[in-house]
C-alpha atoms as a PDB file:
ATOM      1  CA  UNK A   1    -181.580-114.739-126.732  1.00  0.00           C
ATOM      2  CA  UNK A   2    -180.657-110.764-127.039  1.00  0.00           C
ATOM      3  CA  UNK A   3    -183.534-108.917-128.460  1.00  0.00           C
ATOM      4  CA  UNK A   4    -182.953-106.347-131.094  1.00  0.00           C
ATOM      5  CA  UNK A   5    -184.044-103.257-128.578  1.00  0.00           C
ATOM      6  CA  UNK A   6    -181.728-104.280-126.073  1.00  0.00           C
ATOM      7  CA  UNK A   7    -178.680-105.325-128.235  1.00  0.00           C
ATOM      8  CA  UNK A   8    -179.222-101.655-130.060  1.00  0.00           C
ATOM      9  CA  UNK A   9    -179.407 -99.986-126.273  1.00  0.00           C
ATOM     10  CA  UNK A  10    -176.110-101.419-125.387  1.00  0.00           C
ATOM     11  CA  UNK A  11    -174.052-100.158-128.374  1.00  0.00           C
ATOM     12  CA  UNK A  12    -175.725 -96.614-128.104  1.00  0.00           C
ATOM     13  CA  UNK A  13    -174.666 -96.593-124.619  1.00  0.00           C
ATOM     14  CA  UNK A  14    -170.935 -97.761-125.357  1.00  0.00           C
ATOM     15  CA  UNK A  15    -170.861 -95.131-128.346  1.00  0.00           C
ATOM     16  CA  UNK A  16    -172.027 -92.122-125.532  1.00  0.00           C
ATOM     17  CA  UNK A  17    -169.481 -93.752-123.272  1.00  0.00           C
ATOM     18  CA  UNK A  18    -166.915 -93.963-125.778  1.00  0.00           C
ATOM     19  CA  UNK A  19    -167.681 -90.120-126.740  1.00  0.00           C
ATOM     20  CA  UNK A  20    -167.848 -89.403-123.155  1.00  0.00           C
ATOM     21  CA  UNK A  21    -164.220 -91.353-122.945  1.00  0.00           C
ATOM     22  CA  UNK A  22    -162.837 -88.806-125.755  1.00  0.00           C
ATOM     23  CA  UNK A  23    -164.163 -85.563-124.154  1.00  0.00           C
ATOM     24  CA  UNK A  24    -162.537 -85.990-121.146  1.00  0.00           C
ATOM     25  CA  UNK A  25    -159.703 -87.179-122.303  1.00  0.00           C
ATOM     26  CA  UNK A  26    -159.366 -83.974-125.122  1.00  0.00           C
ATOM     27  CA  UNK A  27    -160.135 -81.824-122.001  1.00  0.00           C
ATOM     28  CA  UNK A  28    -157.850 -83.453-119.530  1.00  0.00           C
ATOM     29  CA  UNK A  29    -154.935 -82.461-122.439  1.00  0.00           C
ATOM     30  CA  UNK A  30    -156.249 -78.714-123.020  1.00  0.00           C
ATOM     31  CA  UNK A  31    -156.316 -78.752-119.073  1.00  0.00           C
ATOM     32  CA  UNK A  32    -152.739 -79.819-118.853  1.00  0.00           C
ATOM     33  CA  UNK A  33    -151.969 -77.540-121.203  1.00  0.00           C
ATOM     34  CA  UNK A  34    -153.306 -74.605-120.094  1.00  0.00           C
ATOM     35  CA  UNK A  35    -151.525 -75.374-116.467  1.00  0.00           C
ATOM     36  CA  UNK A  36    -148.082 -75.863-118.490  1.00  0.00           C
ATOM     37  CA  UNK A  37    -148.382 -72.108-120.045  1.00  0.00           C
ATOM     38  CA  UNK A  38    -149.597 -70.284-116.540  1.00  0.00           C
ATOM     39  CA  UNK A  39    -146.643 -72.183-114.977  1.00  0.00           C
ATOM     40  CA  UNK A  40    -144.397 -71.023-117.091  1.00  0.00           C
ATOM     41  CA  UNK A  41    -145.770 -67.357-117.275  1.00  0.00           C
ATOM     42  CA  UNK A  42    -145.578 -67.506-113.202  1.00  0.00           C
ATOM     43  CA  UNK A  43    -141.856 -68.532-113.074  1.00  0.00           C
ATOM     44  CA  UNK A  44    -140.399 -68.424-116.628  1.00  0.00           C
ATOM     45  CA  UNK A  45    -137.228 -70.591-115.253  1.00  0.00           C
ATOM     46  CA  UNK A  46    -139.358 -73.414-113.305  1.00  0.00           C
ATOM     47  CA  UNK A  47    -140.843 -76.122-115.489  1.00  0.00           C
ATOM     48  CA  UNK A  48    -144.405 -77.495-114.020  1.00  0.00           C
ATOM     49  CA  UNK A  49    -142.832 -80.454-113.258  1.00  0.00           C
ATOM     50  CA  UNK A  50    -140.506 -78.905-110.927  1.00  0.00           C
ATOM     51  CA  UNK A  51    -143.068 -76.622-109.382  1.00  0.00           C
ATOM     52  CA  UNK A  52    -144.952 -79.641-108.858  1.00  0.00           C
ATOM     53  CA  UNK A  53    -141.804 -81.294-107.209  1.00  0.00           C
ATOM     54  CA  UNK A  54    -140.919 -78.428-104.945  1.00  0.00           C
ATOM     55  CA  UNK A  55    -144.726 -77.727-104.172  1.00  0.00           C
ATOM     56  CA  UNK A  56    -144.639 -81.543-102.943  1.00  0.00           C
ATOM     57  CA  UNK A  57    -141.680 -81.228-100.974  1.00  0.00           C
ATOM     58  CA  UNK A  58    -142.856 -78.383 -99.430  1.00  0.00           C
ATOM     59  CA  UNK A  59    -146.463 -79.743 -98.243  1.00  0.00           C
ATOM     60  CA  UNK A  60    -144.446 -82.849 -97.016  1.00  0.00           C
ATOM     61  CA  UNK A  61    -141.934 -80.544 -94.989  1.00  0.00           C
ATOM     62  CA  UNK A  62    -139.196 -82.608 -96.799  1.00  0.00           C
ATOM     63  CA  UNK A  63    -139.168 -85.468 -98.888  1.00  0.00           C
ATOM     64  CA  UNK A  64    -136.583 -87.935-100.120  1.00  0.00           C
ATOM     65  CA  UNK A  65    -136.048 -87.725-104.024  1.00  0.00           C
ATOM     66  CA  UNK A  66    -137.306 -91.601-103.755  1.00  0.00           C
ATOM     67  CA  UNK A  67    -140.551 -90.281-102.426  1.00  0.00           C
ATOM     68  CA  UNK A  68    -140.712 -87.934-104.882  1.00  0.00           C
ATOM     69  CA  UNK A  69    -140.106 -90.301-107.812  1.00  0.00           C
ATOM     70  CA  UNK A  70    -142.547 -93.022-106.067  1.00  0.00           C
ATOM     71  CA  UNK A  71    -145.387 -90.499-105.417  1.00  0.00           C
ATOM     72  CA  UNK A  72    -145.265 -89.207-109.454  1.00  0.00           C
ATOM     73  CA  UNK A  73    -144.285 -92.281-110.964  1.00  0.00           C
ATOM     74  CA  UNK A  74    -141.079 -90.658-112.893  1.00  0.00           C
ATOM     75  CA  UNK A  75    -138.262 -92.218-113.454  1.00  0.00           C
ATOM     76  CA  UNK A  76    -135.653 -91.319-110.831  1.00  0.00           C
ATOM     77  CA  UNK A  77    -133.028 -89.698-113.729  1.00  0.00           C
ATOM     78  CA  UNK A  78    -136.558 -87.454-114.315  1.00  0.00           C
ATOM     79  CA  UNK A  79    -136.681 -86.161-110.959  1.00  0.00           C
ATOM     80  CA  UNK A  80    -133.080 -85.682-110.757  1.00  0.00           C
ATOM     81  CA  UNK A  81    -132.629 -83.782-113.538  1.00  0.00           C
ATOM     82  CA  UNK A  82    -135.898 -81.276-112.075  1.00  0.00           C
ATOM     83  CA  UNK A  83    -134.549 -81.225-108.728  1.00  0.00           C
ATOM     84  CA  UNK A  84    -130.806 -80.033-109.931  1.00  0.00           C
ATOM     85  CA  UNK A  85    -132.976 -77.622-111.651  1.00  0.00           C
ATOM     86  CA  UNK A  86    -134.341 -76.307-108.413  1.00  0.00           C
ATOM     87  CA  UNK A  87    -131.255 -76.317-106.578  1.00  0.00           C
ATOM     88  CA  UNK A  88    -129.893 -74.275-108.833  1.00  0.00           C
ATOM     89  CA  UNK A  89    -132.009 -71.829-108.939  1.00  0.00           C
ATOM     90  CA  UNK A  90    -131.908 -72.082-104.618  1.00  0.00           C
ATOM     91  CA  UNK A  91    -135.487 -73.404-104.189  1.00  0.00           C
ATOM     92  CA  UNK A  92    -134.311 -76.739-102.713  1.00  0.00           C
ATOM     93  CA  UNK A  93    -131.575 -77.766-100.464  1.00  0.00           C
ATOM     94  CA  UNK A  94    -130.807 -81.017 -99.521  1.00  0.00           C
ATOM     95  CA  UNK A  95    -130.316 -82.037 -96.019  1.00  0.00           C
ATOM     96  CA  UNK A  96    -129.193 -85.153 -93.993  1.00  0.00           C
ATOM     97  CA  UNK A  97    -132.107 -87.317 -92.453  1.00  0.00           C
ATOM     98  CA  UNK A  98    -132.292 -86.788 -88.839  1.00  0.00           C
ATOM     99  CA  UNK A  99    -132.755 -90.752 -88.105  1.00  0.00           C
ATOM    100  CA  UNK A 100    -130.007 -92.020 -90.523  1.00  0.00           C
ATOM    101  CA  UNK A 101    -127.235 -88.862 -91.833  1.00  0.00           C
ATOM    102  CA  UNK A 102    -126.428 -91.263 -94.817  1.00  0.00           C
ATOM    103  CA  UNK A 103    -129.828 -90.425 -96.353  1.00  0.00           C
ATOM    104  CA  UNK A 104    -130.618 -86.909 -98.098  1.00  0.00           C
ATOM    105  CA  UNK A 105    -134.371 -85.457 -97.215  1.00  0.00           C
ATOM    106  CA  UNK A 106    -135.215 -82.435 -99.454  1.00  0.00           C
ATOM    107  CA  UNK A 107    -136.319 -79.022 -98.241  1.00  0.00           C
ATOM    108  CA  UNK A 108    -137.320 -76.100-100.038  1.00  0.00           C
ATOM    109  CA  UNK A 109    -135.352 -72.674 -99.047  1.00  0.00           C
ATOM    110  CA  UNK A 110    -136.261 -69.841 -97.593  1.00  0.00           C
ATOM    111  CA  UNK A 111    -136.700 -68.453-101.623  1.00  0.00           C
ATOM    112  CA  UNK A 112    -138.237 -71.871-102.429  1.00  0.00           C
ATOM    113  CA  UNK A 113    -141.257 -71.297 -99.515  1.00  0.00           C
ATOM    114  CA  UNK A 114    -141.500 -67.519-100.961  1.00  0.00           C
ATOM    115  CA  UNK A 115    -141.849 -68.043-104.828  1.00  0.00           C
ATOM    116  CA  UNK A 116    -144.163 -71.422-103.872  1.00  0.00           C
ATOM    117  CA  UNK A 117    -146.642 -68.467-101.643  1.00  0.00           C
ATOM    118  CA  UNK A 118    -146.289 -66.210-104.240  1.00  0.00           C
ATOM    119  CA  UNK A 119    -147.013 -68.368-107.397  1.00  0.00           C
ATOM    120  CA  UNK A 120    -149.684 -70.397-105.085  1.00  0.00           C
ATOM    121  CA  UNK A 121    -151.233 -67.283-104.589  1.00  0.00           C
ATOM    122  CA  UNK A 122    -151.757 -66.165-108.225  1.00  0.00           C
ATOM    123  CA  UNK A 123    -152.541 -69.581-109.451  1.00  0.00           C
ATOM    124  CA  UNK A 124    -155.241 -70.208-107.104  1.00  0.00           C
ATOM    125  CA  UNK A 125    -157.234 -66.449-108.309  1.00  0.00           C
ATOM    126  CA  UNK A 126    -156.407 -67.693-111.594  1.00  0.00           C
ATOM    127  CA  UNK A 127    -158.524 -70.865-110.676  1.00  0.00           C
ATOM    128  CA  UNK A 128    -161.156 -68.479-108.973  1.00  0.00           C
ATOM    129  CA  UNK A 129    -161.882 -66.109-111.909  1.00  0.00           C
ATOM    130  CA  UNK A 130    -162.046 -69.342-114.177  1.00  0.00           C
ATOM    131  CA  UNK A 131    -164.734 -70.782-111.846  1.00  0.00           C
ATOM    132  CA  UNK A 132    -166.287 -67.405-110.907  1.00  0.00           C
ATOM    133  CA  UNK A 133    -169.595 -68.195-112.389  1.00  0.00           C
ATOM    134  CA  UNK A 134    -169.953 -71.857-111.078  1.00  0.00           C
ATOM    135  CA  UNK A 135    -172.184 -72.142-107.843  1.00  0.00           C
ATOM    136  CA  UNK A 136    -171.150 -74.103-104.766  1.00  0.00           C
ATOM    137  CA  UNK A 137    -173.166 -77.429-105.739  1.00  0.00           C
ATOM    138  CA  UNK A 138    -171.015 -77.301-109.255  1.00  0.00           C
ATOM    139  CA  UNK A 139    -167.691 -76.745-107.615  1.00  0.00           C
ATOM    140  CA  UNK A 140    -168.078 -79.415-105.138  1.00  0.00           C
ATOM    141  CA  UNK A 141    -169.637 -82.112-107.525  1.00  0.00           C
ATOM    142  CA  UNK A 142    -166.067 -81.191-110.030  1.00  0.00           C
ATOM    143  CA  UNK A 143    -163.653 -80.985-106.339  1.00  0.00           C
ATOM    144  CA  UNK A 144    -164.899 -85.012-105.841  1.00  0.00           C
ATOM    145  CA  UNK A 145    -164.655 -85.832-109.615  1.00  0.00           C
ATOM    146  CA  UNK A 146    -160.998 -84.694-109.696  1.00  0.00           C
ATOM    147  CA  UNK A 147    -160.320 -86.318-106.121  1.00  0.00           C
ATOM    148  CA  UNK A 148    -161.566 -89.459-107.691  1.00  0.00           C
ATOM    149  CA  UNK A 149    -160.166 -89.279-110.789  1.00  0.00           C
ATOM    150  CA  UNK A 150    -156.757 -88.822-109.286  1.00  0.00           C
ATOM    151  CA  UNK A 151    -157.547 -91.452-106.566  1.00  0.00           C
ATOM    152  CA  UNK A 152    -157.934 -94.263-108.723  1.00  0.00           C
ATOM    153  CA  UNK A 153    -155.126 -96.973-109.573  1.00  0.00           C
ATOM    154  CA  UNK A 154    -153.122 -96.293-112.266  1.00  0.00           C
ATOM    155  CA  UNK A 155    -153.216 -99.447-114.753  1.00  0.00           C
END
């Protein structure tokens, strides 16, 4: 039999997770938010979801659209639509795969690589002046939340 004490415990500690739950997940929106407007003050003409896209491309040193689709879980008309957007605006070009020339591997230009350093560069002082005031201990503790946050499987 449950005693009183420790049936009350348990639903005060689902409430706090619950509230716990609903913080994160308010903050995790005001976060995405806030990333959507700096994006779009950085590069007016490049949705975040492209910059995203062509910041992906560019760590892999080309990527199939596939990969791309795959690795964000959009829906392949998604990442078409994004990645016409980039090629318009010459950021990506799309080039035959060395191993098999049937197959397209995306590569970001020589303006692509440029406005990525650039916009990297102001996004990540951005990030610093946020975070100026957090000590080291802080910063790492809220690096490994974020790693394992974005680490775990999607349900």
């Amino acid at each position: 039999m449950i005693n009183a004490d420790s049936s009350e415990r348990g639903r005060d500690h689902d409430r706090k997770h619950d509230a716990s739950v609903d913080t994160i997940q308010r903050e995790l929106t005001a976060f995405a938010r806030r990333a959507r407007a700096t994006a779009a003050r950085l590069h007016p003409e490049l949705p975040l979801v492209s910059y995203t896209l062509l910041a992906h491309i560019d760590e892999r040193q080309g990527c199939r659209a596939t990969d791309l689709a795959a690795h964000y879980m959009l829906d392949k008309s998604t990442v078409s639509r994004q990645l016409a957007g980039l090629e318009k605006l010459g950021l990506v070009e799309r080039r035959p795969a060395p191993d098999d020339q049937r197959v397209q591997v995306l590569h970001p230009t020589d303006a692509g690589t440029e406005m990525l350093a650039a916009t990297q560069g102001s996004r990540r002082a951005a990030v610093r002046d946020r975070l100026a005031d957090w000590n080291d201990e802080d910063l790492e503790r809220f690096a490994t939340y974020l790693l394992r946050y974005n680490s775990a499987e999607q349900a």
